[in-house]
N, C-alpha and C. Protein backbone atom coordinates (compact mmCIF):
# COMPACT_ATOMS: atom_id res chain seq x y z
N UNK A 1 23.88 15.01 16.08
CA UNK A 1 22.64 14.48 16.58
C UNK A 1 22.17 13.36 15.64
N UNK A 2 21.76 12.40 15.99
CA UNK A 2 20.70 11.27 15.28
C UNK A 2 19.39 11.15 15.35
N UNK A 3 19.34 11.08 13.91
CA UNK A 3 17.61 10.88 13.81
C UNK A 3 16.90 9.85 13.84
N UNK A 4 16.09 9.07 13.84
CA UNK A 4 15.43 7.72 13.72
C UNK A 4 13.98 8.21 12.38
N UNK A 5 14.70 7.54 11.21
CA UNK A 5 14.02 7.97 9.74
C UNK A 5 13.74 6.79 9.30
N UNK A 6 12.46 6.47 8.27
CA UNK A 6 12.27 5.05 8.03
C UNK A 6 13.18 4.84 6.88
N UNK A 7 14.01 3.49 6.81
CA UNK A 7 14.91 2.66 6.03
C UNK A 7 13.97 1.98 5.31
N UNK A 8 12.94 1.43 5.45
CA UNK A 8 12.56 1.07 4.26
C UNK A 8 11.18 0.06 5.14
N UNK A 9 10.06 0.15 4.25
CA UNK A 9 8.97 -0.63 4.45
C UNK A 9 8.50 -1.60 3.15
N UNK A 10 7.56 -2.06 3.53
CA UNK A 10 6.86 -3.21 2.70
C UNK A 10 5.38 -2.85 2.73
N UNK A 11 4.78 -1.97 1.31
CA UNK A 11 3.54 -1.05 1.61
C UNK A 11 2.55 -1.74 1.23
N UNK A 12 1.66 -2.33 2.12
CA UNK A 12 0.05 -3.13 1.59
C UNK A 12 0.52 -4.42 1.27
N UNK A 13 0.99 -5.27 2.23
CA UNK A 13 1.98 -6.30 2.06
C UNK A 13 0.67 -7.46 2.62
N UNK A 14 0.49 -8.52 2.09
CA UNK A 14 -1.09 -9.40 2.23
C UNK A 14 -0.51 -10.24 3.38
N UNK A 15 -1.24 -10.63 4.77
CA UNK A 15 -0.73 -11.25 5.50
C UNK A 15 -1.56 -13.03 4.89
N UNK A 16 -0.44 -13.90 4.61
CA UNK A 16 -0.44 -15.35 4.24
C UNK A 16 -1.21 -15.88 5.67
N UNK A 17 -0.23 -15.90 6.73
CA UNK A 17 -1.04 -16.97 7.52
C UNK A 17 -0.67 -15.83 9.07
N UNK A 18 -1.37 -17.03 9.77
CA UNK A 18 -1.29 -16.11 11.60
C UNK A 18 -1.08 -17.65 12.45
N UNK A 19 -0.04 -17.35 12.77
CA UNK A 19 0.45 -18.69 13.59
C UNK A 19 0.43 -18.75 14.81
N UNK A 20 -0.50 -18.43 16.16
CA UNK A 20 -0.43 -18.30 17.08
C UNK A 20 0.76 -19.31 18.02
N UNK A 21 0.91 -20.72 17.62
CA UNK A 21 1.61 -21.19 18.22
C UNK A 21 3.38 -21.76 17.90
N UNK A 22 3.47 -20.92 16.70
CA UNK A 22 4.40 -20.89 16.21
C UNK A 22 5.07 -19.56 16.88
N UNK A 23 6.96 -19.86 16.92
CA UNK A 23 8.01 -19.29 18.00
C UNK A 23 7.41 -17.55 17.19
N UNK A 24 7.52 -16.84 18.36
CA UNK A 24 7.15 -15.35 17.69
C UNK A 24 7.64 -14.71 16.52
N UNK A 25 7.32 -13.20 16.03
CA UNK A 25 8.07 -12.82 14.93
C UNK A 25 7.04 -12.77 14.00
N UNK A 26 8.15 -11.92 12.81
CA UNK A 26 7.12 -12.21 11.60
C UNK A 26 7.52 -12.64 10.35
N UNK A 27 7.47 -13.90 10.01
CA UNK A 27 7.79 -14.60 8.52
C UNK A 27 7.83 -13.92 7.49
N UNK A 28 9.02 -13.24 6.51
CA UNK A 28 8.68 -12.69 5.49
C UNK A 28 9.45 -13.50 4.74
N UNK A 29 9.33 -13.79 3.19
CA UNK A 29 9.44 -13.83 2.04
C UNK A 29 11.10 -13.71 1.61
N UNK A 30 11.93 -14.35 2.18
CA UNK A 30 13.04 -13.95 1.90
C UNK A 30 14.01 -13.11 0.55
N UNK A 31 13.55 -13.22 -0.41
CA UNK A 31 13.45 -12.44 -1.36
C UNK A 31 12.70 -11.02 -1.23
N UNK A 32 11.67 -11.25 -0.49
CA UNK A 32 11.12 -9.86 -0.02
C UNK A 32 12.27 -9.16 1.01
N UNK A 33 12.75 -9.58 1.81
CA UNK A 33 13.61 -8.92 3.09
C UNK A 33 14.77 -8.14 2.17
N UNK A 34 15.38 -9.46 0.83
CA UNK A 34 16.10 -8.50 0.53
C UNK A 34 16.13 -7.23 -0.21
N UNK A 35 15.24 -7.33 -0.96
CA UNK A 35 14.60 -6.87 -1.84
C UNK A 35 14.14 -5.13 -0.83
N UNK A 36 14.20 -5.42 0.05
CA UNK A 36 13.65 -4.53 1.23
C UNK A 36 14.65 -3.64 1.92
N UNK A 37 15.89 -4.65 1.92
CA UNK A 37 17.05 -4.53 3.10
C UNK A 37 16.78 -4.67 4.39
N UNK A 38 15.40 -5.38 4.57
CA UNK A 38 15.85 -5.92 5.95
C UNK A 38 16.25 -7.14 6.70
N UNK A 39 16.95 -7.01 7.45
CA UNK A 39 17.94 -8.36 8.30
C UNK A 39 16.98 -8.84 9.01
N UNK A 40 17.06 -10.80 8.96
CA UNK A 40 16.87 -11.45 9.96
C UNK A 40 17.01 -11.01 11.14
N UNK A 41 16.63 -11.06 11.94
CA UNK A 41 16.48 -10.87 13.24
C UNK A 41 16.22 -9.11 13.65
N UNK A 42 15.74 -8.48 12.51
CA UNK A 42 15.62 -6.64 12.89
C UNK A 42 14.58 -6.64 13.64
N UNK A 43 14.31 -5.35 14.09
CA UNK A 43 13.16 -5.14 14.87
C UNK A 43 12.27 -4.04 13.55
N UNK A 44 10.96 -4.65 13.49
CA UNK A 44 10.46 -4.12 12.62
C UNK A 44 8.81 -3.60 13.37
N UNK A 45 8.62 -2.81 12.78
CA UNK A 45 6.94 -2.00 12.84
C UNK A 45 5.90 -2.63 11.96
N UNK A 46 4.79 -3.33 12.77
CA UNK A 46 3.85 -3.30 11.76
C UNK A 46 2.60 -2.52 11.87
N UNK A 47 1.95 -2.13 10.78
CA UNK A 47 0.93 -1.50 10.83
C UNK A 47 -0.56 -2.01 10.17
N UNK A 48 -1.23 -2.58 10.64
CA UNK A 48 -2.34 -3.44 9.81
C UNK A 48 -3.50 -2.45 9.84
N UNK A 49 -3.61 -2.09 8.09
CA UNK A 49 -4.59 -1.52 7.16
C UNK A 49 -5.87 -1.93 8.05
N UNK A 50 -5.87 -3.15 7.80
CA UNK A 50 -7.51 -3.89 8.14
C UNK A 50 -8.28 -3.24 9.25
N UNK A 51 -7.40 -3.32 9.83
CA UNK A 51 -8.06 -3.45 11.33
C UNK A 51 -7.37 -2.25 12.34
N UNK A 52 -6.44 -1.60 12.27
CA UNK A 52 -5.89 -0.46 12.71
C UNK A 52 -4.91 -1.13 14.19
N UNK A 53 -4.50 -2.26 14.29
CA UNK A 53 -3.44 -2.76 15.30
C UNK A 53 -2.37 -2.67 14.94
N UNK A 54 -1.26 -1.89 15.93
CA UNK A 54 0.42 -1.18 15.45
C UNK A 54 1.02 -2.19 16.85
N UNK A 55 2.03 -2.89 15.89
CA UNK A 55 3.32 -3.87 16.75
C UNK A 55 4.36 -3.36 16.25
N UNK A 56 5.09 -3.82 17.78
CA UNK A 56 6.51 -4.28 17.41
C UNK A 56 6.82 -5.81 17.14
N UNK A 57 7.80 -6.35 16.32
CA UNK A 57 8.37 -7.63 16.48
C UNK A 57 9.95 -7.67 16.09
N UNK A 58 9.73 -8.77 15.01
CA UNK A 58 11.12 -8.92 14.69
C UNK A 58 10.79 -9.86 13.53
N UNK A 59 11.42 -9.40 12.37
CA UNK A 59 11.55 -10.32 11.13
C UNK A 59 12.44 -11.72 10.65
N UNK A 60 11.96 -12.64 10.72
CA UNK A 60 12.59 -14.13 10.03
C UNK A 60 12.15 -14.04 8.74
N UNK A 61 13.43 -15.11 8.12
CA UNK A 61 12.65 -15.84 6.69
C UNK A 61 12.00 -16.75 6.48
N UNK A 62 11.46 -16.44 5.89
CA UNK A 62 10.51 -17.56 5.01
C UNK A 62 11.12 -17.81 3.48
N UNK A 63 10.50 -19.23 2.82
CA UNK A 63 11.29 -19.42 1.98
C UNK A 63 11.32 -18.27 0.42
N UNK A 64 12.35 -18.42 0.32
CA UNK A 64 12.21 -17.66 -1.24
C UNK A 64 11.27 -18.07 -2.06
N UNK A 65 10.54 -16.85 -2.58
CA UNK A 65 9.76 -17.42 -3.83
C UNK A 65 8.37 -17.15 -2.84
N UNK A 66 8.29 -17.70 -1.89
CA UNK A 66 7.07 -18.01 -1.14
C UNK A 66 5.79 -17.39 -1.53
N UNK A 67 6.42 -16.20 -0.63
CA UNK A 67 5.31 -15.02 -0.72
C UNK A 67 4.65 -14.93 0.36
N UNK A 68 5.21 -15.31 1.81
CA UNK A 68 4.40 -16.02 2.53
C UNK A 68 4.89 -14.19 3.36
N UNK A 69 4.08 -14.01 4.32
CA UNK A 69 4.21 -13.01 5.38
C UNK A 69 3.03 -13.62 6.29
N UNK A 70 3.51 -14.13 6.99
CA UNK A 70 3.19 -14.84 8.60
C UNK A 70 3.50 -14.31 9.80
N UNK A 71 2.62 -13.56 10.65
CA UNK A 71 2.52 -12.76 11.40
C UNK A 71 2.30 -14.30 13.21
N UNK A 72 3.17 -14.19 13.78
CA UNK A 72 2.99 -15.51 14.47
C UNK A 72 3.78 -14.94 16.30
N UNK A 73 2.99 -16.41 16.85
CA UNK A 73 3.11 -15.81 18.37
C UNK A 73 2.17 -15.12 18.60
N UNK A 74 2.36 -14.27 20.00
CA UNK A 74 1.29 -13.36 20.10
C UNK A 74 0.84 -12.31 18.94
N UNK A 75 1.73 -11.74 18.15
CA UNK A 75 1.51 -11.22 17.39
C UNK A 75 0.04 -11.52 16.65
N UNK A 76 -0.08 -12.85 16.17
CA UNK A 76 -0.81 -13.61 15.60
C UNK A 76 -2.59 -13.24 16.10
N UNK A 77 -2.53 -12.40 17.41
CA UNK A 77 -3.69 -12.09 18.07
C UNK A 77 -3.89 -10.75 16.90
N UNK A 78 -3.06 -10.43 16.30
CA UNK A 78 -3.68 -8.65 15.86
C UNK A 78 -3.21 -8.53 14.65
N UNK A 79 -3.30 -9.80 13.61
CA UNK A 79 -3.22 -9.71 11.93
C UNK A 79 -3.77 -11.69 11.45
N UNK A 80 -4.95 -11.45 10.97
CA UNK A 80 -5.24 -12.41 9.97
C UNK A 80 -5.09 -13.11 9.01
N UNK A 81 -4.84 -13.92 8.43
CA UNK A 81 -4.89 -13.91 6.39
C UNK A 81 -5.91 -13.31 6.09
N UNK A 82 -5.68 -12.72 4.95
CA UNK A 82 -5.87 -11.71 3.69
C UNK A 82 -5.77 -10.18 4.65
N UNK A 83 -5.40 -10.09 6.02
CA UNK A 83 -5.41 -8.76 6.02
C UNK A 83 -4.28 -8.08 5.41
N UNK A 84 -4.36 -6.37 5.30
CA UNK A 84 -3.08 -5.58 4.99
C UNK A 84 -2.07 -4.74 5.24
N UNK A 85 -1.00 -5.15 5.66
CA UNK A 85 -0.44 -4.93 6.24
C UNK A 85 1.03 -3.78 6.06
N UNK A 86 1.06 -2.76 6.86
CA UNK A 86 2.57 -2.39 5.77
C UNK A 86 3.53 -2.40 7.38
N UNK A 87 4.82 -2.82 6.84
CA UNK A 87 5.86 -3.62 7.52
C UNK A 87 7.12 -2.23 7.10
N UNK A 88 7.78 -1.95 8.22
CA UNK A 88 8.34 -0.65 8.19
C UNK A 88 9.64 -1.18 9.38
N UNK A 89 11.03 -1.19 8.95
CA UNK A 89 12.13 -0.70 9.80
C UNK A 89 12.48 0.52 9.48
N UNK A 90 13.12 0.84 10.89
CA UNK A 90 13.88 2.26 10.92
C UNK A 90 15.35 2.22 11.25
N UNK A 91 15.51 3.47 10.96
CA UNK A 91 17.52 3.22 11.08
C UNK A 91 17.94 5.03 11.73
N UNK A 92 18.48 4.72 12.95
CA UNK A 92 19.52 6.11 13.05
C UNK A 92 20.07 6.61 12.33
N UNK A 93 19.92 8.09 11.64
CA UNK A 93 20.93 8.54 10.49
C UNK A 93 21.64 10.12 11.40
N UNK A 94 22.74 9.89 11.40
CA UNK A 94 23.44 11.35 11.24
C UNK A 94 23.08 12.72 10.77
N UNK A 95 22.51 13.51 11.84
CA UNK A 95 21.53 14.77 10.91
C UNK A 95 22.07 15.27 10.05
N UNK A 96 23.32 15.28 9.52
CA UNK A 96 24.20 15.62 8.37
C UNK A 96 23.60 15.37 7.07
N UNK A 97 23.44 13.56 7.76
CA UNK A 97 22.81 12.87 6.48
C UNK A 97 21.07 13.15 6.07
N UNK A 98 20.47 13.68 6.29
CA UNK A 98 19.10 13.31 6.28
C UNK A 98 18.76 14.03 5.01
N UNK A 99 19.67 15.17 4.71
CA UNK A 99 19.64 16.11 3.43
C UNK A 99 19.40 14.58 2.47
N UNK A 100 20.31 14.41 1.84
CA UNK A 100 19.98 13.05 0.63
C UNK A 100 20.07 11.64 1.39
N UNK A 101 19.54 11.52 2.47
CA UNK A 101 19.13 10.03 2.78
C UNK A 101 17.69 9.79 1.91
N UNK A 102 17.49 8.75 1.67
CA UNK A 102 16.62 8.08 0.66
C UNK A 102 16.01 6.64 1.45
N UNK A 103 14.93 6.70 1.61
CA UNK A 103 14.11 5.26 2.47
C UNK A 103 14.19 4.38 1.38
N UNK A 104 13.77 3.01 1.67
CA UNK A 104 13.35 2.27 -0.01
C UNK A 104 11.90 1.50 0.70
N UNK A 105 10.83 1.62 -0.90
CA UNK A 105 9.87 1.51 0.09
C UNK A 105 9.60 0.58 -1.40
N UNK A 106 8.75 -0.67 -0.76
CA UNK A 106 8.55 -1.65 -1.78
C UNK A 106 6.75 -1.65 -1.40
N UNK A 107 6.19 -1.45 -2.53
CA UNK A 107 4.79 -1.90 -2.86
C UNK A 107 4.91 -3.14 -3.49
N UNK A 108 3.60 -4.03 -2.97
CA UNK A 108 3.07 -4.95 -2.53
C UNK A 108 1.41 -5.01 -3.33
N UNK A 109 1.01 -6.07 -4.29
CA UNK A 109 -0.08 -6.04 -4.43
C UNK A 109 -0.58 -7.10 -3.16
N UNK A 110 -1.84 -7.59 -3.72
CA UNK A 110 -2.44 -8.47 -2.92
C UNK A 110 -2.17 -9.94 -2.75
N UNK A 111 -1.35 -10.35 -3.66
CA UNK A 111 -0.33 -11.60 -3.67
C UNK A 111 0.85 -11.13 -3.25
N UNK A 112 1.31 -10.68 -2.64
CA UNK A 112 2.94 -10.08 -2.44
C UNK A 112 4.21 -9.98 -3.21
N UNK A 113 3.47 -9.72 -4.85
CA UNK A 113 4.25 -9.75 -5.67
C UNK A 113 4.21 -8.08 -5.70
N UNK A 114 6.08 -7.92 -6.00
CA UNK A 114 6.29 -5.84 -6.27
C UNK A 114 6.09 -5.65 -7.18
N UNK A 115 4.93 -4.24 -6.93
CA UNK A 115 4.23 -3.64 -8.22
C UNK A 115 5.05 -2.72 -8.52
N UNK A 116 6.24 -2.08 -7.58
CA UNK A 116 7.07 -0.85 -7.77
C UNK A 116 7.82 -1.05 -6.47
N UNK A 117 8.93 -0.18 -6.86
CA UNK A 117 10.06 0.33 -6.19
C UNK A 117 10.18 2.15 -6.10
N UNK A 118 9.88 2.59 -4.99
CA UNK A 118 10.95 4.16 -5.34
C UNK A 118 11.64 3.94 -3.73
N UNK A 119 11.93 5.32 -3.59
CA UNK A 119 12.57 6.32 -2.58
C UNK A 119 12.02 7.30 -2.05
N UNK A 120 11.04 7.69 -2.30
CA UNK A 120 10.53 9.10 -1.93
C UNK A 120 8.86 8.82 -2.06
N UNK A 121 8.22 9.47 -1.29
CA UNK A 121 6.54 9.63 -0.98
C UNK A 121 6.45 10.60 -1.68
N UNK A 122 5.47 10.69 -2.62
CA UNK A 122 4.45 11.67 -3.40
C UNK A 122 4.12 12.63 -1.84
N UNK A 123 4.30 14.18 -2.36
CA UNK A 123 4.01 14.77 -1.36
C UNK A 123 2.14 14.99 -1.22
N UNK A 124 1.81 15.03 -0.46
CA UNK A 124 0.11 15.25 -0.18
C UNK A 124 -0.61 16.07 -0.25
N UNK A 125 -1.59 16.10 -1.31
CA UNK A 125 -1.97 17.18 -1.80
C UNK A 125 -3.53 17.47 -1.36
N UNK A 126 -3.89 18.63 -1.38
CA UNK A 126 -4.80 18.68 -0.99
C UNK A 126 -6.15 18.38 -1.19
């Protein structure tokens, strides 16, 4: 059986610009994607802090170094600059695998520079 488990997000990630008339998608930081593992052209989840609006799209680059995360197209109707955003692909895993599968989840200050790297969520305490 296959599961659909998150591969890795981009947590509190600052949206740069909102391009309504720019080709759809969402501009990330190419150094961020890799840094992330996610591919040009994936289908990615966003979730905006600010304002509580959940998309689908699809991730392009933007230039290295940038820092830019540009939310554009229609998209562009349901994330601002300075809102916050966390940016999440998922991946089918083999229920075999899910024992030591490991997500990678990159925090994000408010410039989109990484404050940290892990694998695993602090469990929630009460």
């Amino acid at each position: 059986m296959q599961l659909t488990l998150l591969k890795t997000k981009l947590h509190r990630a600052c949206v740069t610009h909102s391009e309504l008339e720019y080709e759809g998608s969402c501009a990330i930081d190419s150094d961020l994607l890799k840094v992330a593992g996610i591919h040009e052209y994936e289908q990615i989840q966003i979730y905006n802090v600010t304002n509580g609006e959940r998309f689908t799209t699809y991730a392009i680059k933007a230039e290295a170094g940038s820092r830019i995360v540009s939310v554009n197209g229609a998209a562009a109707h349901k994330a601002a600059p300075s809102d916050r955003i966390i940016i999440c692909a998922y991946a089918n895993i083999d229920e075999i695998e899910v024992a030591t599968y490991k997500p990678t989840l990159v925090y994000l200050d408010e410039k989109n520079v990484i404050t940290q790297t892990r694998h695993s969520i602090p469990v929630q305490a009460a």
